[in-house]
C-alpha atoms as a PDB file:
ATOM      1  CA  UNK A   1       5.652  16.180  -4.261  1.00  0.00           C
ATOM      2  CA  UNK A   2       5.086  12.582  -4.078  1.00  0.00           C
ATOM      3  CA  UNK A   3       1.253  12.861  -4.983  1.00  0.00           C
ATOM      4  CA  UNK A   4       2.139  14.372  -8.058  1.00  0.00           C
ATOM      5  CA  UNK A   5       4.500  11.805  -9.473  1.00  0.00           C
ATOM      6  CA  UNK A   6       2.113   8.859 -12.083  1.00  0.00           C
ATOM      7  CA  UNK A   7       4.936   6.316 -10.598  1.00  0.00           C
ATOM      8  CA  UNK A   8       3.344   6.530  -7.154  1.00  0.00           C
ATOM      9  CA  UNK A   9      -0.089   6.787  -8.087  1.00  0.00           C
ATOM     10  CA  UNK A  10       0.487   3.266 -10.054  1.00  0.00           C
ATOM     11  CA  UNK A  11       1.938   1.627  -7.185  1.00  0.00           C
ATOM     12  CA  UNK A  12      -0.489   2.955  -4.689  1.00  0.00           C
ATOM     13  CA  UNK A  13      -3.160   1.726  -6.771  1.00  0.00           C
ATOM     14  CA  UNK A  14      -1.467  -1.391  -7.864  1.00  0.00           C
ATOM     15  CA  UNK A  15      -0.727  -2.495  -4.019  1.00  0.00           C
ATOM     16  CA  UNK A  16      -4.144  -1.560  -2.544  1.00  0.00           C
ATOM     17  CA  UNK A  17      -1.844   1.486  -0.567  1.00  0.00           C
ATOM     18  CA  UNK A  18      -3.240   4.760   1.131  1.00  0.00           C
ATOM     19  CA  UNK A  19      -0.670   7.468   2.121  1.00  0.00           C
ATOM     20  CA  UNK A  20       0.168   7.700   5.869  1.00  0.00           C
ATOM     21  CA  UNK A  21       2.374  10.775   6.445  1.00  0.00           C
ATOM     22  CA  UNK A  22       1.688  14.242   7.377  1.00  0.00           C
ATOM     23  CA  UNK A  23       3.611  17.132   7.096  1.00  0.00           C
ATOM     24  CA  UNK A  24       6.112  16.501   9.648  1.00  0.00           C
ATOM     25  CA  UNK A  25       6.335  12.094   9.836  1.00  0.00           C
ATOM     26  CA  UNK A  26       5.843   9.523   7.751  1.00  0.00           C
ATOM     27  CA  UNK A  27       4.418   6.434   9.446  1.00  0.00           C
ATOM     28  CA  UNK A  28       5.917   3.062   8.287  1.00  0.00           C
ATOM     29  CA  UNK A  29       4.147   0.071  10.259  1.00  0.00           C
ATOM     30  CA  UNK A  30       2.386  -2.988   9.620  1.00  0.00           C
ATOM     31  CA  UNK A  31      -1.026  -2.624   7.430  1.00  0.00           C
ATOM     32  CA  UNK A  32      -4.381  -4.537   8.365  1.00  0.00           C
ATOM     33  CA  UNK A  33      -5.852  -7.097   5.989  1.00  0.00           C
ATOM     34  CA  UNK A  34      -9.113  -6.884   5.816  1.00  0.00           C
ATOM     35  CA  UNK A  35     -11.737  -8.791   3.512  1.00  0.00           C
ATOM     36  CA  UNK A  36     -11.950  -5.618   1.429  1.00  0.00           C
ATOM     37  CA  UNK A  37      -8.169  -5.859   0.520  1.00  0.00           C
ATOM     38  CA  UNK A  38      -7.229  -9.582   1.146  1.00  0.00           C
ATOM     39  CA  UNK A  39      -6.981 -10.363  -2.673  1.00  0.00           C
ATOM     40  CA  UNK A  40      -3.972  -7.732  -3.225  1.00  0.00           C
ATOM     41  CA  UNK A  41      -2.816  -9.124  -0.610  1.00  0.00           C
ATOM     42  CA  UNK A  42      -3.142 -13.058  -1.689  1.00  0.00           C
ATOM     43  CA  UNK A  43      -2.269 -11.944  -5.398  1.00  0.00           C
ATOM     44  CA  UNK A  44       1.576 -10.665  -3.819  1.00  0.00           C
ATOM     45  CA  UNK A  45       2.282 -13.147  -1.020  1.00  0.00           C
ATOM     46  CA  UNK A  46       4.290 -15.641  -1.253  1.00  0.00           C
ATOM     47  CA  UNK A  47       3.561 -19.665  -1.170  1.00  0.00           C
ATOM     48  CA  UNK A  48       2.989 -21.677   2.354  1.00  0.00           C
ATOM     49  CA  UNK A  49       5.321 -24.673   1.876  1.00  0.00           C
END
């Protein structure tokens, strides 16, 4: 399982990520950003020209 791999762990933590799926989907849409997570989210954006 996914859970169990370090890999995905890392990058969940790294990215500010939470697991969507269930059993029987995995959900792959857009993700909020809220104050809580806006500096992952500044730290891996690119540049406004």
């Amino acid at each position: 399982m996914l859970e169990a791999n370090p890999k995905f762990k890392v990058r969940f933590d790294t990215y500010g990520l939470a697991p969507s799926y269930g059993p029987k989907n995995i959900r792959s849409g857009p993700c909020f950003i809220t104050k809580d997570n806006l500096d992952k989210v500044v730290k891996y954006a690119g540049r406004y020209r």
